[in-house]
Every structure is written in structure tokens, then in C-alpha cells.
C-alpha atoms as a PDB file:
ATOM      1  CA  UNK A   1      20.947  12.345  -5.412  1.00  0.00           C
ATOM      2  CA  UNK A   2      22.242  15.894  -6.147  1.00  0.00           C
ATOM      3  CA  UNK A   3      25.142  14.882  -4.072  1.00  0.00           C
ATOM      4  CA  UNK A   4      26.350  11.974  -5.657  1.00  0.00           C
ATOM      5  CA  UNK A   5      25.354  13.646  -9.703  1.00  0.00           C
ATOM      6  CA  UNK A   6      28.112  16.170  -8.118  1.00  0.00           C
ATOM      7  CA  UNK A   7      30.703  13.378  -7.180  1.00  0.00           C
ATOM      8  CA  UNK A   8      30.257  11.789 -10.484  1.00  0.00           C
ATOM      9  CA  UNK A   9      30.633  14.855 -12.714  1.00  0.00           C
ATOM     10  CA  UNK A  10      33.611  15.635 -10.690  1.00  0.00           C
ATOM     11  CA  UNK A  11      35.320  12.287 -11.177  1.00  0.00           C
ATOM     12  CA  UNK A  12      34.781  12.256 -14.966  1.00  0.00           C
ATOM     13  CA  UNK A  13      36.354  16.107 -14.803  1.00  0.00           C
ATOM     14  CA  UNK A  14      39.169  14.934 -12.880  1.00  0.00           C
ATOM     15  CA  UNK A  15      39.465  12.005 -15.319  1.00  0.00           C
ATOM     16  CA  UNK A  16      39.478  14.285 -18.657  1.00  0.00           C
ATOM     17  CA  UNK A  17      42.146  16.334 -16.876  1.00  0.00           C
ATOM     18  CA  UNK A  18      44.568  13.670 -16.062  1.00  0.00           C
ATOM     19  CA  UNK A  19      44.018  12.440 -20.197  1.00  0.00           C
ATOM     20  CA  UNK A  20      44.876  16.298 -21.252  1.00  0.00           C
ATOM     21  CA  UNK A  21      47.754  17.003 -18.846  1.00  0.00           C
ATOM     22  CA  UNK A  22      49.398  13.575 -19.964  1.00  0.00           C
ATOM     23  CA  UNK A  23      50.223  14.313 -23.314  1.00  0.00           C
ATOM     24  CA  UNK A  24      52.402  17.207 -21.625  1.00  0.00           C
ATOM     25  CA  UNK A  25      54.452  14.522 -19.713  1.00  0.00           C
ATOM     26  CA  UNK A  26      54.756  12.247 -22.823  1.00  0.00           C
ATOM     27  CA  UNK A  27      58.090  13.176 -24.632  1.00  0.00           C
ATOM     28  CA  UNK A  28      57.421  11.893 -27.550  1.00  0.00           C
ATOM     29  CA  UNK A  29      55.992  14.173 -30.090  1.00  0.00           C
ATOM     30  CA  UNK A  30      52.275  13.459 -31.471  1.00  0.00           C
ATOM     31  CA  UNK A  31      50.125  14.519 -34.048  1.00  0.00           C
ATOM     32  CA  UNK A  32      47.471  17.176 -32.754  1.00  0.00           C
ATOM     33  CA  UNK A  33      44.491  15.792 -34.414  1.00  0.00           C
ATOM     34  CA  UNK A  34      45.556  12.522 -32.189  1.00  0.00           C
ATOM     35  CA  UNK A  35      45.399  14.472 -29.136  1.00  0.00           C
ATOM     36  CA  UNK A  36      42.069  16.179 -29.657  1.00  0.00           C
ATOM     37  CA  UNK A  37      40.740  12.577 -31.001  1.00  0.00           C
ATOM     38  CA  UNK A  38      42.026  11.476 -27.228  1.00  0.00           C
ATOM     39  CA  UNK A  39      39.977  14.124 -25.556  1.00  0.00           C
ATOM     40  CA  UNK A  40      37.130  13.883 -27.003  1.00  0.00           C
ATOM     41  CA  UNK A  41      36.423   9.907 -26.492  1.00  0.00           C
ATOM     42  CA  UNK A  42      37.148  10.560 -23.240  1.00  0.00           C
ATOM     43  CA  UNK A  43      35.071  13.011 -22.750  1.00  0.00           C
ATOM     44  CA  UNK A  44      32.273  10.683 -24.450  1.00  0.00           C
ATOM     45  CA  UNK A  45      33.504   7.913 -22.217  1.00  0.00           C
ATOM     46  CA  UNK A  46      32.889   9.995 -19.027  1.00  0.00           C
ATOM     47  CA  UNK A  47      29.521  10.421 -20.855  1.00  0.00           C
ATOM     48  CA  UNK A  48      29.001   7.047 -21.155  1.00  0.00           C
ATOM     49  CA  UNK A  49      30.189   6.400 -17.479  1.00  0.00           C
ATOM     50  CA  UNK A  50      27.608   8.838 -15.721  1.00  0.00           C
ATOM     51  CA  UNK A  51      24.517   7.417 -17.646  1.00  0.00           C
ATOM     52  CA  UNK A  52      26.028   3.431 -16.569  1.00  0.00           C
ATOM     53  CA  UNK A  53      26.246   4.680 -13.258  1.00  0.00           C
ATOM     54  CA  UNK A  54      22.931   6.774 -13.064  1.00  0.00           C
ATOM     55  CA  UNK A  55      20.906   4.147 -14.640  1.00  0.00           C
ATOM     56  CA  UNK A  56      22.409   1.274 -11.589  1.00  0.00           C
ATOM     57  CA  UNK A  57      21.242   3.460  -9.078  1.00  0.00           C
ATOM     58  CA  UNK A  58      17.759   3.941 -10.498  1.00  0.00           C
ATOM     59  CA  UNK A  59      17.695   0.013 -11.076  1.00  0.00           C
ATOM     60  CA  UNK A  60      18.762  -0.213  -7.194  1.00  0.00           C
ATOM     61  CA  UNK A  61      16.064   2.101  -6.505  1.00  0.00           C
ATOM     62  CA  UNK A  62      13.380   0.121  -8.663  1.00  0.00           C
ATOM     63  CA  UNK A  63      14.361  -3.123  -6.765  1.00  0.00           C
ATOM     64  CA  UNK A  64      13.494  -1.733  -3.340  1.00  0.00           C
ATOM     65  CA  UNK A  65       9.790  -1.628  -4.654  1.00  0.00           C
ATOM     66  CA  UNK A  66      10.378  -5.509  -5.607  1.00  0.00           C
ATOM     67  CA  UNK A  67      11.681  -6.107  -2.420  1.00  0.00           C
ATOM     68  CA  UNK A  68       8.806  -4.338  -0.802  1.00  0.00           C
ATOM     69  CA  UNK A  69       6.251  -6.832  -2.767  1.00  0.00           C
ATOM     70  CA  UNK A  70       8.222  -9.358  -1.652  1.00  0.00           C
ATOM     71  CA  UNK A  71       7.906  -8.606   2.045  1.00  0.00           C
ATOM     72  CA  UNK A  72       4.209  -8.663   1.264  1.00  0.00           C
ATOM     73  CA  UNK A  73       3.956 -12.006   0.008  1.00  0.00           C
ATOM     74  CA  UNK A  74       5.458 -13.351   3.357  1.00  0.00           C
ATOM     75  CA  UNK A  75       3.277 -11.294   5.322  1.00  0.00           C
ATOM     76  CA  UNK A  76       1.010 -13.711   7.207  1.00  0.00           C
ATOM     77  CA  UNK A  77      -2.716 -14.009   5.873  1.00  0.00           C
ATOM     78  CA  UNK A  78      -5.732 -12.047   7.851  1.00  0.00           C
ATOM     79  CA  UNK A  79      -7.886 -14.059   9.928  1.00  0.00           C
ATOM     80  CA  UNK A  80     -11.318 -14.249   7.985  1.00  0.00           C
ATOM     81  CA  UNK A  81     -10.299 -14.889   4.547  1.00  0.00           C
ATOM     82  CA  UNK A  82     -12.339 -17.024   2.482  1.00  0.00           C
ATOM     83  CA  UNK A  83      -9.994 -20.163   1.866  1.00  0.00           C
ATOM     84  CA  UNK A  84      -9.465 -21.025  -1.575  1.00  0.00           C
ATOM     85  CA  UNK A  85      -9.533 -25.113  -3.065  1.00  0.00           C
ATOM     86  CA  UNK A  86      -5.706 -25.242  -2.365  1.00  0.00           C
ATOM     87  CA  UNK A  87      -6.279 -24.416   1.409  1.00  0.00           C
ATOM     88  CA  UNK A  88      -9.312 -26.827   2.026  1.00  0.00           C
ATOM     89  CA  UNK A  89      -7.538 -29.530   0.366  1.00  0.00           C
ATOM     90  CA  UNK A  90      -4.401 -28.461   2.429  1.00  0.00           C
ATOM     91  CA  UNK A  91      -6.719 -28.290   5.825  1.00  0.00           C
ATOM     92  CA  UNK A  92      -8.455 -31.918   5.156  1.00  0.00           C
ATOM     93  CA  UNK A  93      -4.741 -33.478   4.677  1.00  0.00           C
ATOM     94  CA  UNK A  94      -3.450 -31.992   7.751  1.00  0.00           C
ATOM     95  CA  UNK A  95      -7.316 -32.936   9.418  1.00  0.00           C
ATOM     96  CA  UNK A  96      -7.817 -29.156  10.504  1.00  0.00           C
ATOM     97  CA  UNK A  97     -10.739 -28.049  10.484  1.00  0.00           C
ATOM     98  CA  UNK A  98     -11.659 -24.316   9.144  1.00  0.00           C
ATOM     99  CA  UNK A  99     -13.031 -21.824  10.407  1.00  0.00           C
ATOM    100  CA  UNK A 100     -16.956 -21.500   8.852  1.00  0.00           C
ATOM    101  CA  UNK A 101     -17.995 -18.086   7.760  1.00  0.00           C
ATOM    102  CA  UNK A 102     -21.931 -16.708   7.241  1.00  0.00           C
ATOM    103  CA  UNK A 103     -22.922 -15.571   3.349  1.00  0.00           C
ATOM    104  CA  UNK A 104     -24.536 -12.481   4.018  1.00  0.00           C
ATOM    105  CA  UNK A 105     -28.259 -11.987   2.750  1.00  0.00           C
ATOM    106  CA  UNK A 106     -28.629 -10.514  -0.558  1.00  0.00           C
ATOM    107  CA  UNK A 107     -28.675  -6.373  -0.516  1.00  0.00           C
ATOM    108  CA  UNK A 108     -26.894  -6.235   3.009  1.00  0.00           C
ATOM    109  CA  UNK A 109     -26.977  -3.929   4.283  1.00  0.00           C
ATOM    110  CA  UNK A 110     -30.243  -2.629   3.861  1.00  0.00           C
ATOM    111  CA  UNK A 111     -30.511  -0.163   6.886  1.00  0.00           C
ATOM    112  CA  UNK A 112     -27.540   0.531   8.471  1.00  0.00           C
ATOM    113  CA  UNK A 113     -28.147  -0.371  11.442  1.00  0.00           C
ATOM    114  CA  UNK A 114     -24.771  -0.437  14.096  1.00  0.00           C
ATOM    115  CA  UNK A 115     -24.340  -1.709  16.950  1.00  0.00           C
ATOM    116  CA  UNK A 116     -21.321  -2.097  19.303  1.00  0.00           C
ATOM    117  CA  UNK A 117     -21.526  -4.359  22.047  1.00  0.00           C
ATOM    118  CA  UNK A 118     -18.789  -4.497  24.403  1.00  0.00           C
ATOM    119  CA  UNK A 119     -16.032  -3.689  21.749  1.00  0.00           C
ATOM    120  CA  UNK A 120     -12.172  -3.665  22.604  1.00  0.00           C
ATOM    121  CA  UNK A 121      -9.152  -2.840  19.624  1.00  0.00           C
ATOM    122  CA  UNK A 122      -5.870  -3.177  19.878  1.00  0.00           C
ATOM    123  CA  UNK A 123      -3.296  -2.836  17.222  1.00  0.00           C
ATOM    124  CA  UNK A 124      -0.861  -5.367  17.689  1.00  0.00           C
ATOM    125  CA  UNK A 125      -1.143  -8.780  19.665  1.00  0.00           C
ATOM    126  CA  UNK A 126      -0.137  -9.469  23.006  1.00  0.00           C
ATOM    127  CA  UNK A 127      -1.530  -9.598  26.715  1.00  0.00           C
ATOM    128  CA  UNK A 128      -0.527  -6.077  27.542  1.00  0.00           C
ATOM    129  CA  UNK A 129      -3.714  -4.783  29.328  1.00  0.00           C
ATOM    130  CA  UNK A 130      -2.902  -1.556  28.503  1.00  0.00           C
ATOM    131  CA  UNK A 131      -2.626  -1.843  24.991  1.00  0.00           C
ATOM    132  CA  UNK A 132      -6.021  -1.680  24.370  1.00  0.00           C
ATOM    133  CA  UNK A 133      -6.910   1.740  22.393  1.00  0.00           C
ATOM    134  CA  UNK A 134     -11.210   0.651  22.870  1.00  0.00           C
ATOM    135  CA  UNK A 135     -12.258  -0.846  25.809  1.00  0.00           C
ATOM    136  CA  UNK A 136     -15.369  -1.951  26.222  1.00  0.00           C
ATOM    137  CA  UNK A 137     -16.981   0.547  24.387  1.00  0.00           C
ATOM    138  CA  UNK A 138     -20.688  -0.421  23.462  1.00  0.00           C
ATOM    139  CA  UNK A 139     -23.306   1.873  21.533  1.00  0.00           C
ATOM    140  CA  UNK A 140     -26.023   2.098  19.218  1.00  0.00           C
ATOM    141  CA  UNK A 141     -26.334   4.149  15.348  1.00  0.00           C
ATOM    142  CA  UNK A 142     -29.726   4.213  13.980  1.00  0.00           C
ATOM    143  CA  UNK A 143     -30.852   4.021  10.257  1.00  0.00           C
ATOM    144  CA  UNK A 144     -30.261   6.415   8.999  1.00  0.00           C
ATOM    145  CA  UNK A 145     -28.774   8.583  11.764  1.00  0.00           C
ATOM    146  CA  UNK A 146     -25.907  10.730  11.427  1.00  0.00           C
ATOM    147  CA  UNK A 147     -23.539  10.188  14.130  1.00  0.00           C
ATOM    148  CA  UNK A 148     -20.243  12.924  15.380  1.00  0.00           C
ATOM    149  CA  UNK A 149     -18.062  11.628  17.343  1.00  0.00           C
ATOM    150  CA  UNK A 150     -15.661  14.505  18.974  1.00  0.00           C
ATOM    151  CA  UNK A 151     -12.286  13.697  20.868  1.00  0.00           C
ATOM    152  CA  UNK A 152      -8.658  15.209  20.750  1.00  0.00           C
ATOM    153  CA  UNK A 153      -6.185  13.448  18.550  1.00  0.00           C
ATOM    154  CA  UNK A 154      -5.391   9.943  19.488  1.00  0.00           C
ATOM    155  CA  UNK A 155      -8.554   9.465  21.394  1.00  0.00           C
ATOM    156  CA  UNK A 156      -9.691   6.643  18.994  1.00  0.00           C
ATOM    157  CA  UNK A 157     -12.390   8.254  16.592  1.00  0.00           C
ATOM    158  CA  UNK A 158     -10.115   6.378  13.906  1.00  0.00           C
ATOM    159  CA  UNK A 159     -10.297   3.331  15.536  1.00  0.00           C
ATOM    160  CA  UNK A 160     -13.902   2.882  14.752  1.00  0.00           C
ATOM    161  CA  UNK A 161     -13.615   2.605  11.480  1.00  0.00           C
ATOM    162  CA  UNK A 162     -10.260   0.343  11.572  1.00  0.00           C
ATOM    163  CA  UNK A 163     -12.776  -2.087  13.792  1.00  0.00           C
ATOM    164  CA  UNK A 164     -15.784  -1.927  11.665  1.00  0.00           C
ATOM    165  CA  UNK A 165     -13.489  -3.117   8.588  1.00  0.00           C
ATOM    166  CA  UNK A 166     -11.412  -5.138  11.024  1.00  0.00           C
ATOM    167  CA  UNK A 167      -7.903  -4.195  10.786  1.00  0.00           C
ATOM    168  CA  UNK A 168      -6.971  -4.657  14.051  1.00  0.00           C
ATOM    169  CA  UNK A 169      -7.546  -7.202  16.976  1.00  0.00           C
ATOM    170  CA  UNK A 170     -10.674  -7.011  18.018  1.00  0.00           C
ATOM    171  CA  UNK A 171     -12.808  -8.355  21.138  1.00  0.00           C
ATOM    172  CA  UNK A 172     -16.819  -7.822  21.588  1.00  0.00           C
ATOM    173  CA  UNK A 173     -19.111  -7.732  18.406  1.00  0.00           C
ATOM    174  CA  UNK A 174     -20.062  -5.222  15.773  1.00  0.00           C
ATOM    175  CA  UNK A 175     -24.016  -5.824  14.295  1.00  0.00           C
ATOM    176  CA  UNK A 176     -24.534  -4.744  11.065  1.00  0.00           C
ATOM    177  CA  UNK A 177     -28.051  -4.960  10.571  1.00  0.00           C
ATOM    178  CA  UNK A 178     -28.220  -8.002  12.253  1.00  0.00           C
ATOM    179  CA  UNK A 179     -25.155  -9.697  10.881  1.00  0.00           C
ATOM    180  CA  UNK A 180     -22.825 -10.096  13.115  1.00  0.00           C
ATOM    181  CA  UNK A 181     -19.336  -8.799  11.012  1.00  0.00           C
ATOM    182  CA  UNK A 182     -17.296 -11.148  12.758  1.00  0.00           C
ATOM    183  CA  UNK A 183     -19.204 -14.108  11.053  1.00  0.00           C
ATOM    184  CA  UNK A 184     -18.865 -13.074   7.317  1.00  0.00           C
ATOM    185  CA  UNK A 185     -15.597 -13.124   5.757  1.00  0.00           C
ATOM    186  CA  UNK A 186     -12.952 -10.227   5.277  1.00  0.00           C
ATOM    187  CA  UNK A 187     -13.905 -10.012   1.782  1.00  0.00           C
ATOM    188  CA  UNK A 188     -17.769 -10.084   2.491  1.00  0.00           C
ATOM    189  CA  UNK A 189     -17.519  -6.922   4.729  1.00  0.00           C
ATOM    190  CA  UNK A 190     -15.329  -4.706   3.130  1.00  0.00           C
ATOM    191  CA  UNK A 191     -16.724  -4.896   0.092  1.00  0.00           C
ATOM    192  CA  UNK A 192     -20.029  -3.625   1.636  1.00  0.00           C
ATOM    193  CA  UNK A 193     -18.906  -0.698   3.495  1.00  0.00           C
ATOM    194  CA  UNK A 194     -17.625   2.772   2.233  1.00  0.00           C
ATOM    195  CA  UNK A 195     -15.394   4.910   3.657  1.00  0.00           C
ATOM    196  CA  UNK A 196     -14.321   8.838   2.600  1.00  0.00           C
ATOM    197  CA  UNK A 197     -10.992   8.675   4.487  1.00  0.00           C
ATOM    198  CA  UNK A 198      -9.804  12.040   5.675  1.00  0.00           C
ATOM    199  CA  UNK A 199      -7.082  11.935   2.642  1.00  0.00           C
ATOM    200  CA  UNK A 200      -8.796  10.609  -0.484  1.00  0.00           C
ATOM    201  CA  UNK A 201      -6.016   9.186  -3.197  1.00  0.00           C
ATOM    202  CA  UNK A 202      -6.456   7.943  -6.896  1.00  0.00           C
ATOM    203  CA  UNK A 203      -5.204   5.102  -8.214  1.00  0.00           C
ATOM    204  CA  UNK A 204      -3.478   5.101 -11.427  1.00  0.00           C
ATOM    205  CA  UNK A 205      -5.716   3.876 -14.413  1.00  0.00           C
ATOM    206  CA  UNK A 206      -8.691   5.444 -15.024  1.00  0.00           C
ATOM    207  CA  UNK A 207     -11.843   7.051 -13.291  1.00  0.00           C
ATOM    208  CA  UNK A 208     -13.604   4.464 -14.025  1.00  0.00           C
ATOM    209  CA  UNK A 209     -11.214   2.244 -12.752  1.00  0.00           C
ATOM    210  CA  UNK A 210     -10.922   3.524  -9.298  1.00  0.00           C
ATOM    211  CA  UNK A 211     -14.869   4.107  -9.164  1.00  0.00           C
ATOM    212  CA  UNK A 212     -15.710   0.750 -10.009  1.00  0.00           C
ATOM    213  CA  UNK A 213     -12.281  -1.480  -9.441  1.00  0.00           C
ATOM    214  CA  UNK A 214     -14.238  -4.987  -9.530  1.00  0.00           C
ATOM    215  CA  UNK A 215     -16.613  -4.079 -12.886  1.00  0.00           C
ATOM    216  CA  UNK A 216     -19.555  -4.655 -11.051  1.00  0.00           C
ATOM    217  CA  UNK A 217     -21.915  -1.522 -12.293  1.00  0.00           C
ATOM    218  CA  UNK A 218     -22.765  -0.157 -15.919  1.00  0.00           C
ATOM    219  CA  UNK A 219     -21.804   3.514 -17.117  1.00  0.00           C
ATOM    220  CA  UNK A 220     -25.234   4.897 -16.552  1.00  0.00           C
ATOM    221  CA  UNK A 221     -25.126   3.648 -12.878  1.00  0.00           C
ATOM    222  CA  UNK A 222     -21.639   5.563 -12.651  1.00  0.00           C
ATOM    223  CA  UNK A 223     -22.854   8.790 -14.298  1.00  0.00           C
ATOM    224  CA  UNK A 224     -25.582   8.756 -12.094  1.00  0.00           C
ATOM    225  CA  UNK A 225     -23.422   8.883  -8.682  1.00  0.00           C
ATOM    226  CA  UNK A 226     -21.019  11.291 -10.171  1.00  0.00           C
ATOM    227  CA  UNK A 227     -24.295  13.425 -11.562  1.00  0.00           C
ATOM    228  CA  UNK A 228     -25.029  13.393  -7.932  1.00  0.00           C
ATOM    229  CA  UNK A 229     -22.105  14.470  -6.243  1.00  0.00           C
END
């Protein structure tokens, strides 16, 4: 950007130059106040061009975040989503039958119990048997147990997290106090699980807002956790 601000000021100097040297090559004679009338609109049109050309290239720059949004909205839907009215009606004209989800019971979980039995990840599809990142990897966490898990980088500690909110592809189960999280849907599981990733980020809006995003809890309940911590 400080590049082309450089280029532009440039231009518009090379610009008011040309408009003050030509009234040396013009023969005929004219009034000063004409010429200085001359110089300055076109100084105030060089002005005028910078903030044009300025204000395009932050518009260009806005659009890439539309674009972005609109790469999102062809992105192909997660497996597990809870299908709306549209998509049943959709699946029972096409006579395809969805996929049936479990409603977890009320205050799951209540322990926090987890269990991984014979768990595999990968990140992308595909029958590539090495591009499994888990394999196999089956173990118990206690209520109430605090677990460490210790490995260089790019040994998979992050990976258990990714499958417990399943954002990868996943093979083998994870029990979550006896629920299996591959029978409830997307929404259903990550909205009971917490995470304190290793970078923590704010939203814009309020603290409120990014302590309670779904307006599910009163202010005293929110006072209370932050009293806490």
C-alpha cells in the first residue's frame, strides 16, 4: 500500500507539473490570476483523484471479505447437522431417507465421563492408509480426573479435541457419559463441551456477548463465573 500511495502522489506531481510548465509553451499572453486559478484546480483535481483511487482499492479490498462469505455458502454441509423442514421435505421427495440422530438426556453431561474406543482421525478424505494422524487409539478419563497428555509438536495432542467436537473424519467411537457423540447431532455436542484453546480471541460486541452468544443464562449466573475466575 505504501508503494502504490507513492506511485499515485507521484503521478498527480507529474500531472501539476506538465499544467505549470504549459503555460510557458503557450505564446499567447494570459492573465496571471488565470494561471494560478489553473494550478490550483489542478492541484484539487489530483486531490480529488488520489481519494477516487484510494477509496476503489479499499472497496476491492472490502469485496474479498464478500467473496470469502461467499466461498462459505458453497462449502458443503457437515455430516450430523440437524436437517431443517426444507431438507426433510426435500429428502421425502427425492425418497431418501435421513440419517436419525439421539436427543441427549437433559443436563448431559453430568460426569464427564470419556471414553475412546478404537478411535482413528484423519483430516481430509481419502483411502490413503497413511493419512491417518490417530490410529486406533482407545483410552479411558474418569470423572472428574485431570488428564496430561505430553508429545512433541505434531504428535496429535490437538487432534483430540478436533475428534471430540468432530472436525475431522473420524472412525471408532467417543462415549460421553454414555452417549455415544457420534449419535447426537453436531449442534447437540458442541454446544455441550468447552474448550480454552491455546489462543483465546474475542469477538466483537460485547462481554456479554461472547460469554453467553445464544442468551441462554441471566446476569447473576454470568457474574457468578466471572466472580469465580
Amino acid at each position: 500500500m505504501g508503494a502504490f500511495g507513492f506511485s499515485l502522489d507521484f503521478l498527480c506531481l507529474l500531472f501539476v507539473t506538465a499544467v505549470t510548465f504549459s503555460f510557458f509553451v503557450i505564446e499567447n499572453d494570459i492573465l496571471g490570476d488565470k494561471v494560478g486559478l489553473a494550478i490550483t484546480q489542478a492541484i484539487s483535481l489530483t486531490f480529488l483523484m488520489q481519494y477516487g483511487v484510494r477509496q476503489s482499492a479499499e472497496v476491492a479490498n472490502q469485496l474479498m471479505a464478500v467473496e470469502r462469505l461467499m466461498e462459505y455458502t458453497q462449502l458443503p454441509a457437515e455430516k450430523g447437522i440437524k436437517p431443517d423442514d426444507i431438507d426433510i421435505r426435500q429428502a421425502r421427495k427425492a425418497n431418501i431417507k435421513l440419517p436419525s440422530y439421539r436427543t441427549p438426556p437433559r443436563g448431559w453431561p453430568d460426569c464427564g465421563r470419556v471414553e475412546f474406543r478404537a478411535l482413528s482421525l484423519r483430516y481430509g478424505p481419502g483411502d490413503d492408509p497413511d493419512g491417518w494422524v490417530l490410529r486406533d487409539l482407545s483410552f479411558v478419563v474418569q470423572p472428574r480426573e485431570k488428564v496430561g497428555i505430553v508429545g512433541r509438536t505434531g504428535a496429535g495432542k490437538s487432534s483430540l479435541i478436533q475428534a471430540m467436537f468432530r472436525l475431522a473424519h473420524l472412525k471408532g467411537d467417543i462415549i460421553i457419559d454414555e452417549v455415544n457423540a457420534g449419535d447426537v447431532t453436531l449442534e447437540d455436542l458442541r454446544k455441550h463441551l468447552s474448550i480454552i484453546p491455546q489462543d483465546p480471541m474475542l469477538f466483537n460486541g460485547t462481554l456479554r456477548r461472547n460469554l453467553d452468544p445464544f442468551e441462554e443464562f441471566s446476569d447473576d449466573a454470568l457474574w457468578t463465573v466471572l466472580s469465580e475466575v
